[in-house]
C-alpha atoms as a PDB file:
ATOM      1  CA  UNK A   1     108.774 117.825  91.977  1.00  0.00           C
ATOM      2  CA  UNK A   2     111.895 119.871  92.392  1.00  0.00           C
ATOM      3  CA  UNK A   3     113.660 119.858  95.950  1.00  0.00           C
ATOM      4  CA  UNK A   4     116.317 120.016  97.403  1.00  0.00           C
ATOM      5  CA  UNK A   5     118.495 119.622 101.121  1.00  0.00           C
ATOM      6  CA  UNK A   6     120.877 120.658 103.164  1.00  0.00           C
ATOM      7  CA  UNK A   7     122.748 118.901 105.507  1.00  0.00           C
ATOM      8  CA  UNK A   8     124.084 120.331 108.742  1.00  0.00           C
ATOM      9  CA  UNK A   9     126.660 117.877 109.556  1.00  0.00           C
ATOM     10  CA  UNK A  10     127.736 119.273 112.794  1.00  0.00           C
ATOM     11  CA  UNK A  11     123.713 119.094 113.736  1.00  0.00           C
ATOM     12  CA  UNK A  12     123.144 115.598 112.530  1.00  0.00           C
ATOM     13  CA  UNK A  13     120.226 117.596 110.307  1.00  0.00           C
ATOM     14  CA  UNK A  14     118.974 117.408 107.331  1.00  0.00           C
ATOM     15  CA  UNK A  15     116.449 119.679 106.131  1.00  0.00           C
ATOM     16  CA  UNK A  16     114.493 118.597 102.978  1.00  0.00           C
ATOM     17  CA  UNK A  17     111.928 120.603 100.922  1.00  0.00           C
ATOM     18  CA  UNK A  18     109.982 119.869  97.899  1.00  0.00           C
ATOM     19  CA  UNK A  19     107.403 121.844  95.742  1.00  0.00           C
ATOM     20  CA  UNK A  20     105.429 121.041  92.589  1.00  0.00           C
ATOM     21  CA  UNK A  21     103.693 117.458  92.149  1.00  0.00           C
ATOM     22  CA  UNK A  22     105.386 114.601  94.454  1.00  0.00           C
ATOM     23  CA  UNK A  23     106.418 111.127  92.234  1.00  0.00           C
ATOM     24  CA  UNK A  24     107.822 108.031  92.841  1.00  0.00           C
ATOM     25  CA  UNK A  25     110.771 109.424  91.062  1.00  0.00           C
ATOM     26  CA  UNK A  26     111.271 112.161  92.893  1.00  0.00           C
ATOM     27  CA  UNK A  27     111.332 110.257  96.555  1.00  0.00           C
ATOM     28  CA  UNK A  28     113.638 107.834  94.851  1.00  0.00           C
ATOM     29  CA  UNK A  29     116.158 110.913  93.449  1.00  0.00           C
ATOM     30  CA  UNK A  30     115.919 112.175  96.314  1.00  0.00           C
ATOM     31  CA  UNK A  31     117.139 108.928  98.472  1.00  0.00           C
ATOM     32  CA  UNK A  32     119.706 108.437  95.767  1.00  0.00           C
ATOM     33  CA  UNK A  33     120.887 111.927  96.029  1.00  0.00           C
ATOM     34  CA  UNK A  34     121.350 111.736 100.009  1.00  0.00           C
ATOM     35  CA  UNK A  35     123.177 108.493  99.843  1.00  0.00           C
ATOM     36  CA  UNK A  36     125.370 109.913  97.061  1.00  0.00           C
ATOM     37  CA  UNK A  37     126.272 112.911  99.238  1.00  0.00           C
ATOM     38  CA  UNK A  38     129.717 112.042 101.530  1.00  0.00           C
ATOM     39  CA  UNK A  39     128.504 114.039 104.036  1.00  0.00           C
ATOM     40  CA  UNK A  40     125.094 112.379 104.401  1.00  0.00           C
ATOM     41  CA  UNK A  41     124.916 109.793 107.219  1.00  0.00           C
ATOM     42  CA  UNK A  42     121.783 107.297 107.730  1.00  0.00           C
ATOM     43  CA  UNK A  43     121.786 108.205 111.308  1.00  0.00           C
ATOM     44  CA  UNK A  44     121.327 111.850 110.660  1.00  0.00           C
ATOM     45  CA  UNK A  45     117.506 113.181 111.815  1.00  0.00           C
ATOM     46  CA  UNK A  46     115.539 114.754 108.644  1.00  0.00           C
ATOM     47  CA  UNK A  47     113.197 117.078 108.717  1.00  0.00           C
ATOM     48  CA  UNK A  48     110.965 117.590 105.809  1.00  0.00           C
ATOM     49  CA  UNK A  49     108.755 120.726 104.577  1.00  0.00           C
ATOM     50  CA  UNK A  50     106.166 119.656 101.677  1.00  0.00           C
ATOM     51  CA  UNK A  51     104.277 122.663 102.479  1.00  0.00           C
ATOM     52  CA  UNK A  52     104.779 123.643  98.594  1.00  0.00           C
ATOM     53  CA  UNK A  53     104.174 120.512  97.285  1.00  0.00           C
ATOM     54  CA  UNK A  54     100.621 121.060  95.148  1.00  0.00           C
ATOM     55  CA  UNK A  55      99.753 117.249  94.372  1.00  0.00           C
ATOM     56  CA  UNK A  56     100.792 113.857  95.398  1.00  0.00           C
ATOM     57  CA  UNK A  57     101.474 111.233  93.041  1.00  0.00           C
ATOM     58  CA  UNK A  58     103.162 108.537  94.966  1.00  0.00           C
ATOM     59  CA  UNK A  59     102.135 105.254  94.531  1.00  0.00           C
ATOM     60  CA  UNK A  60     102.405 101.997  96.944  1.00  0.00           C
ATOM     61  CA  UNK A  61     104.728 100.501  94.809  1.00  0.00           C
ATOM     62  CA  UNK A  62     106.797 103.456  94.848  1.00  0.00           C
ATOM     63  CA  UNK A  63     106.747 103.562  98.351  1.00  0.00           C
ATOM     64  CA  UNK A  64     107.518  99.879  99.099  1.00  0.00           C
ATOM     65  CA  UNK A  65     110.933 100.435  96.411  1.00  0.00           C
END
């Protein structure tokens, strides 16, 4: 699935999007990504649009990691 975000620091936002088929991978990348970026911060709300997303591949596994 390619995504991406933006993070409104001064808001304490971040607005996610994703489109294409959903995987474990990409909810992972996209975690990693966030906590890579200095000005993410774990307390910052998130707000997520999937509306393009066309299939879901996740698995429980994937989820639990």
């Amino acid at each position: 699935m390619p995504g991406a975000f933006t993070i409104h620091v001064e808001r304490g936002l971040v607005l996610s999007r994703g489109w294409g088929v959903l995987t474990d991978d990409d909810l992972l990348g996209h975690v990693r990504a966030l906590a890579a970026d200095p000005r993410f911060k774990p307390h910052f709300s998130q707000l997520v649009d999937f509306l393009g997303i066309t299939n879901v591949a996740v698995t429980q596994a994937g989820i639990a990691e």
